[in-house]
N, C-alpha and C. Protein backbone atom coordinates (compact mmCIF):
# COMPACT_ATOMS: atom_id res chain seq x y z
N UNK A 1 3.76 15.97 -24.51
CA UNK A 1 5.03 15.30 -24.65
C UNK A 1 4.87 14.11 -25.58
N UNK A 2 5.70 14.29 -26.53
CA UNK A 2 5.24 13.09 -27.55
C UNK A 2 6.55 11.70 -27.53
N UNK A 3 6.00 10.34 -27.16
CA UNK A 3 7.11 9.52 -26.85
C UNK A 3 7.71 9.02 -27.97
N UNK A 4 9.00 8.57 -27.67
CA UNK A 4 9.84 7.86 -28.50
C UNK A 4 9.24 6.48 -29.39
N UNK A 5 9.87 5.80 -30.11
CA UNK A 5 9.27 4.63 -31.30
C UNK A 5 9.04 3.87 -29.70
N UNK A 6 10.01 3.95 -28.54
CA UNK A 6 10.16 2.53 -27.64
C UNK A 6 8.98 3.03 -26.81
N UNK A 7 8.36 4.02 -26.32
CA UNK A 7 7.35 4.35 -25.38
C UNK A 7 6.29 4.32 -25.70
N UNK A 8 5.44 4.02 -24.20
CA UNK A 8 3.95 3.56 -24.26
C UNK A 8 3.32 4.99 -23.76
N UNK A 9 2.04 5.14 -24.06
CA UNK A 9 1.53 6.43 -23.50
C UNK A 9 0.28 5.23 -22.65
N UNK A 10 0.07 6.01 -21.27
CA UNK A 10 -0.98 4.85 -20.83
C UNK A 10 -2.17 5.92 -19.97
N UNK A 11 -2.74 5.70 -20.27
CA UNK A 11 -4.02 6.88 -19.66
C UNK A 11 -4.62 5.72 -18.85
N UNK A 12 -4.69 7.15 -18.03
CA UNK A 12 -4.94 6.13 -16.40
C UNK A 12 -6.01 6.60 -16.08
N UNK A 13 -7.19 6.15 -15.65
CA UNK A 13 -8.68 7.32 -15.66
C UNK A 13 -9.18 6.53 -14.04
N UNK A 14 -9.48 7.57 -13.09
CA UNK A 14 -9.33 7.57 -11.49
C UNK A 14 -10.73 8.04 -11.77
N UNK A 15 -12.00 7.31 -11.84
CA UNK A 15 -13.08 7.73 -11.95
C UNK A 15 -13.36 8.38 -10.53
N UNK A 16 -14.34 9.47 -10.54
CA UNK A 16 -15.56 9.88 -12.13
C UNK A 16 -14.93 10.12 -13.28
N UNK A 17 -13.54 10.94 -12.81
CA UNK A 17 -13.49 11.75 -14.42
C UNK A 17 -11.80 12.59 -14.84
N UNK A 18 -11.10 11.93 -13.67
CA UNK A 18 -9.67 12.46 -13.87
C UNK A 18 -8.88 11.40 -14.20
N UNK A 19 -8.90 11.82 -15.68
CA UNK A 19 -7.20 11.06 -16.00
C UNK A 19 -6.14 11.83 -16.75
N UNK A 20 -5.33 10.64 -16.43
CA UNK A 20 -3.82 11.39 -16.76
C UNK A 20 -3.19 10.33 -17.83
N UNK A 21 -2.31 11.10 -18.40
CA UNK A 21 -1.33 10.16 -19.39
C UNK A 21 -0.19 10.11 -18.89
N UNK A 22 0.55 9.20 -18.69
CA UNK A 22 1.87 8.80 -18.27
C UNK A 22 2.68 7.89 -19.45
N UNK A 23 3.70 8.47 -20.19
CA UNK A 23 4.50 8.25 -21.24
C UNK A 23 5.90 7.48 -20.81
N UNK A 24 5.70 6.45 -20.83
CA UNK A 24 7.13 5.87 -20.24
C UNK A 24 8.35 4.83 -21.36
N UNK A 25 9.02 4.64 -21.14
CA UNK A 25 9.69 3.51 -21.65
C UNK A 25 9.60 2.20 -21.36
N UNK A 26 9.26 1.66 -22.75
CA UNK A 26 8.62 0.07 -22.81
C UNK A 26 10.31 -0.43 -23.16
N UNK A 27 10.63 -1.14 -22.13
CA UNK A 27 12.01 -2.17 -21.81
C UNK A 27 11.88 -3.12 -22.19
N UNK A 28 10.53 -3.87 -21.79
CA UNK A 28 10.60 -5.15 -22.16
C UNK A 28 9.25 -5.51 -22.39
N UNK A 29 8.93 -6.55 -23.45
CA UNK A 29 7.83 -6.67 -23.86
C UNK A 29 7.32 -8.14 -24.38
N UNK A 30 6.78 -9.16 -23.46
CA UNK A 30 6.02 -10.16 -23.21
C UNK A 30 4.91 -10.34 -24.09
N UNK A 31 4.11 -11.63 -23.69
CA UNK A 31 2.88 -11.84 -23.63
C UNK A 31 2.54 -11.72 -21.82
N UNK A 32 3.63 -12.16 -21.54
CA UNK A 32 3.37 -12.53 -20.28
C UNK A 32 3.33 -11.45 -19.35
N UNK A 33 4.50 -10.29 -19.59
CA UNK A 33 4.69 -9.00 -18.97
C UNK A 33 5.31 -7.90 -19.89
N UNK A 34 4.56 -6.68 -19.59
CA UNK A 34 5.47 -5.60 -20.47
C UNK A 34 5.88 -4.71 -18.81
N UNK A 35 7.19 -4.33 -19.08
CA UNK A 35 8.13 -3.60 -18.42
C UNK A 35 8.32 -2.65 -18.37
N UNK A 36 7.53 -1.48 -17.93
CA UNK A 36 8.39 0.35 -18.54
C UNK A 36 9.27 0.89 -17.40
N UNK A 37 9.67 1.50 -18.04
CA UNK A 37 10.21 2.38 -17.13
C UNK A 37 10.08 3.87 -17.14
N UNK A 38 9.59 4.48 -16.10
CA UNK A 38 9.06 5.87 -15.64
C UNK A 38 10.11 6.35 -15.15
N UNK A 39 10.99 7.82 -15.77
CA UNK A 39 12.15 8.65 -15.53
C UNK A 39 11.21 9.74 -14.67
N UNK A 40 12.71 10.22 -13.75
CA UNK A 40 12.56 11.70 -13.48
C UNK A 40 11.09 12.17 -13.41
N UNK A 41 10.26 11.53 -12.70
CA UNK A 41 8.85 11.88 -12.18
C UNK A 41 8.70 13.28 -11.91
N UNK A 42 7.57 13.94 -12.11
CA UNK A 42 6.82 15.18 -11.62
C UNK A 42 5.97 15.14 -10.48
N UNK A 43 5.84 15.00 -9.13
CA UNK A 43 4.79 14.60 -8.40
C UNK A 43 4.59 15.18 -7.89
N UNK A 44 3.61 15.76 -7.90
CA UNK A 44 3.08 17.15 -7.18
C UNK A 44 3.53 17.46 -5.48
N UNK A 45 2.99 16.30 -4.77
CA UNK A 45 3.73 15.81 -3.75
C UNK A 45 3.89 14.45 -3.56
N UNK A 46 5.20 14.18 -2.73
CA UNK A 46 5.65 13.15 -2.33
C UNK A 46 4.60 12.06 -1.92
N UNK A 47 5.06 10.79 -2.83
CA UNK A 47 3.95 9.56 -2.57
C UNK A 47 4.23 9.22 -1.33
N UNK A 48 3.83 8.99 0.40
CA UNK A 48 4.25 8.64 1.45
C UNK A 48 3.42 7.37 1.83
N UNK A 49 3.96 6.24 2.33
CA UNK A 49 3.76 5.69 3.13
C UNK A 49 3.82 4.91 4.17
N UNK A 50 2.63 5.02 5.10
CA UNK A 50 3.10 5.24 6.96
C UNK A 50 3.83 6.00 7.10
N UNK A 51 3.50 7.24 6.66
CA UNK A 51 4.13 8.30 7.05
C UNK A 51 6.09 8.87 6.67
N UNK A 52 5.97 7.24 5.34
CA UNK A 52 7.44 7.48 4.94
C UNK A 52 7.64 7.73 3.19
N UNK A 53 8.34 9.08 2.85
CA UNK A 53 8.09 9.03 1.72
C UNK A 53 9.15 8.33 0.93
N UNK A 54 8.14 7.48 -0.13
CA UNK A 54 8.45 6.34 -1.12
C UNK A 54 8.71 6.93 -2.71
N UNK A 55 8.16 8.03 -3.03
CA UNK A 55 8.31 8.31 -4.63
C UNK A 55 7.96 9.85 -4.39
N UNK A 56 9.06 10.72 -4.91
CA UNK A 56 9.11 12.21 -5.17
C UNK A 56 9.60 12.76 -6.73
N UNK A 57 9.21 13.54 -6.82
CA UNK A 57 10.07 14.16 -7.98
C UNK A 57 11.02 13.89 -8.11
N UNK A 58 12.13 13.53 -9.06
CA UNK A 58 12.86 13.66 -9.77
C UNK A 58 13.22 11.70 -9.57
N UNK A 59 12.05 11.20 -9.25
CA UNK A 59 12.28 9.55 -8.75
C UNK A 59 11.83 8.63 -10.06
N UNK A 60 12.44 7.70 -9.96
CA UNK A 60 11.87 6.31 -11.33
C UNK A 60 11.69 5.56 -10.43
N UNK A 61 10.69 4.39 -11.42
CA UNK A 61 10.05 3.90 -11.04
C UNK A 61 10.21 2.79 -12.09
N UNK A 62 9.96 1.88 -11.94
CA UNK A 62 9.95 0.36 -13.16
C UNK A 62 8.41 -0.44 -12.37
N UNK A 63 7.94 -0.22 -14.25
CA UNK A 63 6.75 -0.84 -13.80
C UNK A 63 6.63 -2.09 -14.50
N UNK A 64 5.54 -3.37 -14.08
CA UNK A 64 5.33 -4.26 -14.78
C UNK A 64 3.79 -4.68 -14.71
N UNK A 65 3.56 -4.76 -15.96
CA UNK A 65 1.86 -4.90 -16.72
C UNK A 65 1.94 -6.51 -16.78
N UNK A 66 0.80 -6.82 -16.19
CA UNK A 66 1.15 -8.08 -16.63
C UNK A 66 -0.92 -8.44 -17.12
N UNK A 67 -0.70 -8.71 -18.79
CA UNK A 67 -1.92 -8.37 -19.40
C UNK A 67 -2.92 -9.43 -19.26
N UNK A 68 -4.19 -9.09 -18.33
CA UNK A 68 -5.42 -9.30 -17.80
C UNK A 68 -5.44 -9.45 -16.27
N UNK A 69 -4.60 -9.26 -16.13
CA UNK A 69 -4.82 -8.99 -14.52
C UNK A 69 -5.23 -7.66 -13.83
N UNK A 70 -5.86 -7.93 -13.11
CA UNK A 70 -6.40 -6.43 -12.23
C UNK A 70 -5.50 -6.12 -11.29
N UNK A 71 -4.18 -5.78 -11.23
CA UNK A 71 -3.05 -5.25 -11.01
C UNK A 71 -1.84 -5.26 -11.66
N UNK A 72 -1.17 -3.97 -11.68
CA UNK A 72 0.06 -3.48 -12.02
C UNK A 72 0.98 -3.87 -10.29
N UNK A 73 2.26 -3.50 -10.81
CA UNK A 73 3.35 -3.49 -9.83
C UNK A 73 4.66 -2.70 -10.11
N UNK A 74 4.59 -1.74 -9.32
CA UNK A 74 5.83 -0.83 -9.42
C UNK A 74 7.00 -0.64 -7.83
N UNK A 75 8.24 -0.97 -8.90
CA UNK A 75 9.00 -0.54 -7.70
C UNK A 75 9.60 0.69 -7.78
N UNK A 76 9.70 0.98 -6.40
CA UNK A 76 9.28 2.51 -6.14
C UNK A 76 10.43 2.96 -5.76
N UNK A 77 11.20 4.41 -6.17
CA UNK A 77 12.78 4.46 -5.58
C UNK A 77 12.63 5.75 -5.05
N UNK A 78 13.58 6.54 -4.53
CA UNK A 78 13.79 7.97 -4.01
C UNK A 78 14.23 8.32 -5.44
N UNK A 79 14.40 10.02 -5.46
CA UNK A 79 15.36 10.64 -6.31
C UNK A 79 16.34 9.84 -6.33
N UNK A 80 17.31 9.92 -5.21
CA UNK A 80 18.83 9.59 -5.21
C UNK A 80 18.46 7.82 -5.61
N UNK A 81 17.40 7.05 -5.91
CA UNK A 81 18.20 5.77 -6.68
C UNK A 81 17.57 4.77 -5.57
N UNK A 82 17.00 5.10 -3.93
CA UNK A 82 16.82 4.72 -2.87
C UNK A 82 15.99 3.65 -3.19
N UNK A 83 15.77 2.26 -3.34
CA UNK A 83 14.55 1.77 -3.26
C UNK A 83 14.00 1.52 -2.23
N UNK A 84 12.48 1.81 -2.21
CA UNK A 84 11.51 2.06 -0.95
C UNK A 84 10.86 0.81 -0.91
N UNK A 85 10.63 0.05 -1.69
CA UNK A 85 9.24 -0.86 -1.86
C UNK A 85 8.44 -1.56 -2.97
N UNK A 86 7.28 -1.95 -3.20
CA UNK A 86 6.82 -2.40 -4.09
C UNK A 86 5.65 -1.82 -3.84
N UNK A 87 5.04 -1.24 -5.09
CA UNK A 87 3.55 -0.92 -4.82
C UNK A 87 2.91 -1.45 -5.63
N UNK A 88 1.35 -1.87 -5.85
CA UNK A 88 0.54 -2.29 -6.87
C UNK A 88 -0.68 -1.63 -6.85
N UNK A 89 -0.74 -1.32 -8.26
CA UNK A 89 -2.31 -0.63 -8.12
C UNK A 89 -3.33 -1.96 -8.53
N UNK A 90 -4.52 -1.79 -8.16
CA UNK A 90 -5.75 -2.66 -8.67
C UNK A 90 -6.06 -1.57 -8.99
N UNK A 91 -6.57 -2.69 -10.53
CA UNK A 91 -6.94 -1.27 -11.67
C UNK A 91 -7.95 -2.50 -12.72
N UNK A 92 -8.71 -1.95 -13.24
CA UNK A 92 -8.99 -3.22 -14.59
C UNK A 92 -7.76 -3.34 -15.67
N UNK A 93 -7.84 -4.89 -16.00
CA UNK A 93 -7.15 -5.15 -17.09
C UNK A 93 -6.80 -4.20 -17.70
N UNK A 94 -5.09 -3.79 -18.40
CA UNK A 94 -5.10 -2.63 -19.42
C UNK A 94 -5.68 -3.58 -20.89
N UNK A 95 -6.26 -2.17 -21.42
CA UNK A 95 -6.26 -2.29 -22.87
C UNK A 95 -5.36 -1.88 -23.75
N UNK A 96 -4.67 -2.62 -24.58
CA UNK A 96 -3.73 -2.04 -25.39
C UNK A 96 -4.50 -1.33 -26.94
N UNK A 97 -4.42 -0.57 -27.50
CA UNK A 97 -4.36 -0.15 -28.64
C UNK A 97 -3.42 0.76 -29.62
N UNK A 98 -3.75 0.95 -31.12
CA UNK A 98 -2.62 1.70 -31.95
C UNK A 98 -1.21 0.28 -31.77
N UNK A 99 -1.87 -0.47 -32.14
CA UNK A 99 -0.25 -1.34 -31.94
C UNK A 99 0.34 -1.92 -30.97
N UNK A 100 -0.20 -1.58 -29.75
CA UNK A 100 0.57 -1.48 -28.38
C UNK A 100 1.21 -0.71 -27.83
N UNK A 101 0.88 0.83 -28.80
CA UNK A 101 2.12 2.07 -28.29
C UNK A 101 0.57 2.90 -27.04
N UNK A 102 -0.73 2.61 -26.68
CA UNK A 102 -1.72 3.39 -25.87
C UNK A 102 -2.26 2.10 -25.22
N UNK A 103 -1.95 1.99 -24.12
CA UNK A 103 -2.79 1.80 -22.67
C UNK A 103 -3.87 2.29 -22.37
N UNK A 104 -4.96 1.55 -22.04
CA UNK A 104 -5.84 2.05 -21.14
C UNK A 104 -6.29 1.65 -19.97
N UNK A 105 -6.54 2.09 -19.07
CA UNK A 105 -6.65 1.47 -17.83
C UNK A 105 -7.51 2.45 -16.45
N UNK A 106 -8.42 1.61 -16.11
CA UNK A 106 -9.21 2.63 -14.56
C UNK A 106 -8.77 2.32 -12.94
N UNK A 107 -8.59 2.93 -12.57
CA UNK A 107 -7.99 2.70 -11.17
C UNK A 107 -8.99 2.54 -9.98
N UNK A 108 -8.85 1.18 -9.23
CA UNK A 108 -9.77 0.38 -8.63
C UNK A 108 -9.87 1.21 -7.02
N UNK A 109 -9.08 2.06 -6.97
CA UNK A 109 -8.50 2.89 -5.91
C UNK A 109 -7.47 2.05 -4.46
N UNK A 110 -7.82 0.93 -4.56
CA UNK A 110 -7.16 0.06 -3.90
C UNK A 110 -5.96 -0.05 -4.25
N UNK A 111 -4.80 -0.09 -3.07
CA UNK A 111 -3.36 -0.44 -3.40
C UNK A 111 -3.03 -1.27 -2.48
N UNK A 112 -1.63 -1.89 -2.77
CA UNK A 112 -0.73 -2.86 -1.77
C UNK A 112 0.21 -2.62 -1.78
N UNK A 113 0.87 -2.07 -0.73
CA UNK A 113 2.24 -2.18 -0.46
C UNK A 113 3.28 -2.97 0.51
N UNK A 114 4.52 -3.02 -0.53
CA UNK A 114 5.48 -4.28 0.51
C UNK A 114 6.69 -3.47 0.31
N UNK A 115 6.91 -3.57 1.84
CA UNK A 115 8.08 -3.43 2.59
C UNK A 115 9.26 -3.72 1.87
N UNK A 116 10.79 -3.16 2.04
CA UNK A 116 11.37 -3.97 1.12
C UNK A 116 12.17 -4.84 2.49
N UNK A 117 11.78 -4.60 3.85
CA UNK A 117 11.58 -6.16 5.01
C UNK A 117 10.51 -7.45 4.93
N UNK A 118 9.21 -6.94 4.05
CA UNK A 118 8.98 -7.92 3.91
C UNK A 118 7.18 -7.61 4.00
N UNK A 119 7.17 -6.69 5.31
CA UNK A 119 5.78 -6.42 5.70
C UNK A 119 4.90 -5.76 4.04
N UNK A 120 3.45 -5.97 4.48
CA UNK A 120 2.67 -6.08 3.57
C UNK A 120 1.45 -5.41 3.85
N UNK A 121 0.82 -4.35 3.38
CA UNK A 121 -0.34 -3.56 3.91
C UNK A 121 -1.55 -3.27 2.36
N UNK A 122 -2.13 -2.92 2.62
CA UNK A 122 -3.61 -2.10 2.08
C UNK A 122 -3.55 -1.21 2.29
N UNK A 123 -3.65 -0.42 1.21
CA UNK A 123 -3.72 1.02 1.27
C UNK A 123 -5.26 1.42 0.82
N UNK A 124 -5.75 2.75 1.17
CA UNK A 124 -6.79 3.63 0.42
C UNK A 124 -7.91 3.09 0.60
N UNK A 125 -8.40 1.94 1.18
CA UNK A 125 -9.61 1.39 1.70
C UNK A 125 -11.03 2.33 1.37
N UNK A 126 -10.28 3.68 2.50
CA UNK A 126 -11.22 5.10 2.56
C UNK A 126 -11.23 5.74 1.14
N UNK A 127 -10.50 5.43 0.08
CA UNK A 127 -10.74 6.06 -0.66
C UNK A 127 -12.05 4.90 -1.68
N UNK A 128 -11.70 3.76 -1.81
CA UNK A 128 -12.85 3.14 -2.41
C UNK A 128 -14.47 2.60 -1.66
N UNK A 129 -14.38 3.47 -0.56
CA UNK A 129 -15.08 3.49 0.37
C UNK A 129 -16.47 5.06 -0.30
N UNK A 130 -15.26 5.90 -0.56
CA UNK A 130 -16.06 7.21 -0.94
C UNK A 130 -16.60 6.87 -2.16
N UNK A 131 -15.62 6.23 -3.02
CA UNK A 131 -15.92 5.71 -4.67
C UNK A 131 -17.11 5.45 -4.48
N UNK A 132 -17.42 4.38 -3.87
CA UNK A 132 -18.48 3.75 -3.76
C UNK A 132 -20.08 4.62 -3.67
N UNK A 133 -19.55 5.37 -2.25
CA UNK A 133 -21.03 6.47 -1.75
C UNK A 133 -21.36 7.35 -2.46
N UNK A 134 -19.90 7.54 -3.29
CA UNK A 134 -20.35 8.62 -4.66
C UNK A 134 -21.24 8.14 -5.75
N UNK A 135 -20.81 6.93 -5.53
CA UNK A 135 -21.61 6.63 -7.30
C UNK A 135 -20.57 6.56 -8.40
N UNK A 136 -19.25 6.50 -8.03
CA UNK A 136 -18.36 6.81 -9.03
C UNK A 136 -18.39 5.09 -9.25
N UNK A 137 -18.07 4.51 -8.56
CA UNK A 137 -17.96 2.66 -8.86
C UNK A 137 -19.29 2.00 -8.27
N UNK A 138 -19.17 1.00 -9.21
CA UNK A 138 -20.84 -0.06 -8.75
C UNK A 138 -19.93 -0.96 -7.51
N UNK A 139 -21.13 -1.08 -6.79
CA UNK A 139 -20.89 -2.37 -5.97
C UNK A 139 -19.75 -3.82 -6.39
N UNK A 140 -20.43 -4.22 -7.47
CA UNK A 140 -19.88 -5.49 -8.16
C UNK A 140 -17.91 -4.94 -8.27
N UNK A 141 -17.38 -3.75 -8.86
CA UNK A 141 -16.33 -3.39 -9.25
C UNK A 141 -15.63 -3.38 -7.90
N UNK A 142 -16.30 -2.80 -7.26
CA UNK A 142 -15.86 -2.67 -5.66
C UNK A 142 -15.25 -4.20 -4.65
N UNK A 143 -16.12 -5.15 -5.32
CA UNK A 143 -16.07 -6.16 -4.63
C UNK A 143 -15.09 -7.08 -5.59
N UNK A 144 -15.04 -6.82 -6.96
CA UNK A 144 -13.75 -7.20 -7.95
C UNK A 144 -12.17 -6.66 -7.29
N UNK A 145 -12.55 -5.73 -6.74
CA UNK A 145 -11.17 -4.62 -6.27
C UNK A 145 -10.74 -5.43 -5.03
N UNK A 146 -11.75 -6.02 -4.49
CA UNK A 146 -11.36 -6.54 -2.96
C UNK A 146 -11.15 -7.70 -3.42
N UNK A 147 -11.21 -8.45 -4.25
CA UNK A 147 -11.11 -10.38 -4.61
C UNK A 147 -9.53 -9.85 -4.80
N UNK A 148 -9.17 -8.80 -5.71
CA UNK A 148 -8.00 -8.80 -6.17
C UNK A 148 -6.70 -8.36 -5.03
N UNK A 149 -7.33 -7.71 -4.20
CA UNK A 149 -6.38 -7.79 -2.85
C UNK A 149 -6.25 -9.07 -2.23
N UNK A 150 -7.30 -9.46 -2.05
CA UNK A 150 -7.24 -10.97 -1.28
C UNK A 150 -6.19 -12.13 -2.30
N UNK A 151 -6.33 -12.25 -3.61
CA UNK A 151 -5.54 -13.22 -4.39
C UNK A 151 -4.01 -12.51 -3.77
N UNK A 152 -3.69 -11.42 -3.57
CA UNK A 152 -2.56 -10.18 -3.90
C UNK A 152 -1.94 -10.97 -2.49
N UNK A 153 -2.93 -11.26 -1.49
CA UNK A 153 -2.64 -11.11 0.09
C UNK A 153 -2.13 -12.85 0.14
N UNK A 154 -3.08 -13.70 -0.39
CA UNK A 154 -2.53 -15.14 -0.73
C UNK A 154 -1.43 -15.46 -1.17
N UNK A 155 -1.50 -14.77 -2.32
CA UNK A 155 0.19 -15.34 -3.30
C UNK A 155 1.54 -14.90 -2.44
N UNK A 156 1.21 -13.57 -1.73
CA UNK A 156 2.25 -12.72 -1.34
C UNK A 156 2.50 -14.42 0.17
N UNK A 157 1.52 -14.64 0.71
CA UNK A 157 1.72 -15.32 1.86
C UNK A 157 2.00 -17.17 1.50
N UNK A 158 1.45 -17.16 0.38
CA UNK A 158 2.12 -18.35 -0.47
C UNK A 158 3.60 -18.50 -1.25
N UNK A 159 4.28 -16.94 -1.02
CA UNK A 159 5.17 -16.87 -1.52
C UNK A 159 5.91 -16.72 -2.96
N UNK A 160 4.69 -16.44 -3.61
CA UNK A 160 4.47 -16.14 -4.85
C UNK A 160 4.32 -15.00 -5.34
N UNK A 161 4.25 -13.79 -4.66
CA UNK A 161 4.02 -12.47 -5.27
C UNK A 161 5.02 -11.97 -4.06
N UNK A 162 5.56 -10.80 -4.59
CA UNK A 162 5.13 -10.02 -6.06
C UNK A 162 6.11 -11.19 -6.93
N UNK A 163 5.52 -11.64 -8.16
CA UNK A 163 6.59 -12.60 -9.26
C UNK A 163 7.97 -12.60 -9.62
N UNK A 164 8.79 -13.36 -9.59
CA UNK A 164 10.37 -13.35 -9.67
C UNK A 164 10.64 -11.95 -10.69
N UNK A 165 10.20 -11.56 -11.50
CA UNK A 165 10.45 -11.02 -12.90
C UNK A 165 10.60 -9.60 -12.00
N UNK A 166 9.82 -8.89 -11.02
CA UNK A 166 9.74 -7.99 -10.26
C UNK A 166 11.09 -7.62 -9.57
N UNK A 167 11.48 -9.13 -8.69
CA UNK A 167 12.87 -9.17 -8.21
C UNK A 167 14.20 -8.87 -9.37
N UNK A 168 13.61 -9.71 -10.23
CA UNK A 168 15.26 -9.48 -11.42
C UNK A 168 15.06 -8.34 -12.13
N UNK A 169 14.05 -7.68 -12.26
CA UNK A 169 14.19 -6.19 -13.05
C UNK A 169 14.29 -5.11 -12.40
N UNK A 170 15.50 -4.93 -11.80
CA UNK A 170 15.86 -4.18 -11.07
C UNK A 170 15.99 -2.52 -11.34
N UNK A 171 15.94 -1.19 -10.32
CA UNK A 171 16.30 0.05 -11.84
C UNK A 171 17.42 -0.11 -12.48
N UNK A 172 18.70 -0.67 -11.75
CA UNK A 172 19.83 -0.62 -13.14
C UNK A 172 19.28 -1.51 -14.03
N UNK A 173 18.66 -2.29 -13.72
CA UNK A 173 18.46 -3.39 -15.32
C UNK A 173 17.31 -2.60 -16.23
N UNK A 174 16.80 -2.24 -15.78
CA UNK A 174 15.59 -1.39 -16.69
C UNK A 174 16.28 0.01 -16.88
N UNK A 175 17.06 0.67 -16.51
CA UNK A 175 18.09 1.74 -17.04
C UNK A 175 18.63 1.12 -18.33
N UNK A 176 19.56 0.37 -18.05
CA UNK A 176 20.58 -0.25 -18.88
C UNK A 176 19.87 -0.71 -20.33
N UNK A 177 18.48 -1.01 -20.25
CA UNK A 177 17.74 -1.97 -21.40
C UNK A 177 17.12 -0.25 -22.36
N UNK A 178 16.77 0.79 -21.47
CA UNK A 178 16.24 1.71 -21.79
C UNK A 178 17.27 2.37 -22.43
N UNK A 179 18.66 2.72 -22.59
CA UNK A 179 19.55 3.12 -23.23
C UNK A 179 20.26 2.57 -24.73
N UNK A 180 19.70 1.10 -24.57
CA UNK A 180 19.91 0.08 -25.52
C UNK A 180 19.29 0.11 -26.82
């Protein structure tokens, strides 16, 4: 799928050795934050959590990069438009190249999710748990992945995360900018 002049292609690599490209629409574009927006998803199955599903096929998503930080933040909707939540991956810093139209980025396997009441969890623990016994991540990366939950778990309880810019870019506002 080859993107438009406005889209980013961002390869996402889930070590050892699976990655994917995800082609979205770049809305808005910072030093401080770039904005895409992800249409009409393909997801093999439904993203669930606690047992409630948050992102399915035919669902968008608005994401925000915010460049050198070891997390992204996406809010997460149903098909029908539903918003579920906020999720963040810990991932290393993206790299931009070609201009800023290719992302690169590795996934720390660690996530956070917030409620859209308020509550606040850790996800996948068990999965950077296996990372680890595999050999797929060093120790040191492992323990980068966990500093970055803990800052994630502070700000959120300091009242500072997820960042205002999250709240005001709402999907109609990142629809509306993507048509523009």
């Amino acid at each position: 799928m080859s993107g438009s002049p406005s889209s980013v292609r961002i390869h996402y690599l889930r070590p050892p050795d699976h990655e994917e490209v995800f082609v979205q629409d770049l809305v808005h574009d910072t030093d401080e934050v770039k904005i895409t927006l992800a249409t009409d998803l393909d997801v093999p199955d439904p993203v669930r959590v606690h047992g409630r599903v948050v992102l399915e096929s035919g669902s968008d998503a608005v994401w925000f990069t915010f460049p050198g930080l070891w997390h992204d933040i996406g809010r997460f909707h149903r098909a029908d438009g539903t918003f579920t939540g906020i999720y963040s991956n810990v991932l290393t810093p993206l790299v931009f190249e070609e201009g800023g139209t290719v992302w690169r980025t590795t996934d720390l396997y660690l996530d956070v999710w917030l409620e859209p009441g308020g509550e606040i969890s850790v996800l996948d623990e068990d999965q950077l748990v296996e990372a680890l016994d595999r050999g797929w991540i060093g120790l040191g990366t492992a323990e980068r992945a966990r500093l970055e939950v803990r800052r994630i778990l502070e700000s959120r309880k300091a009242g500072a995360w997820p960042p205002d810019v999250v709240e005001e870019w709402t999907l109609e506002r990142a629809r509306e900018e993507a048509v523009q």
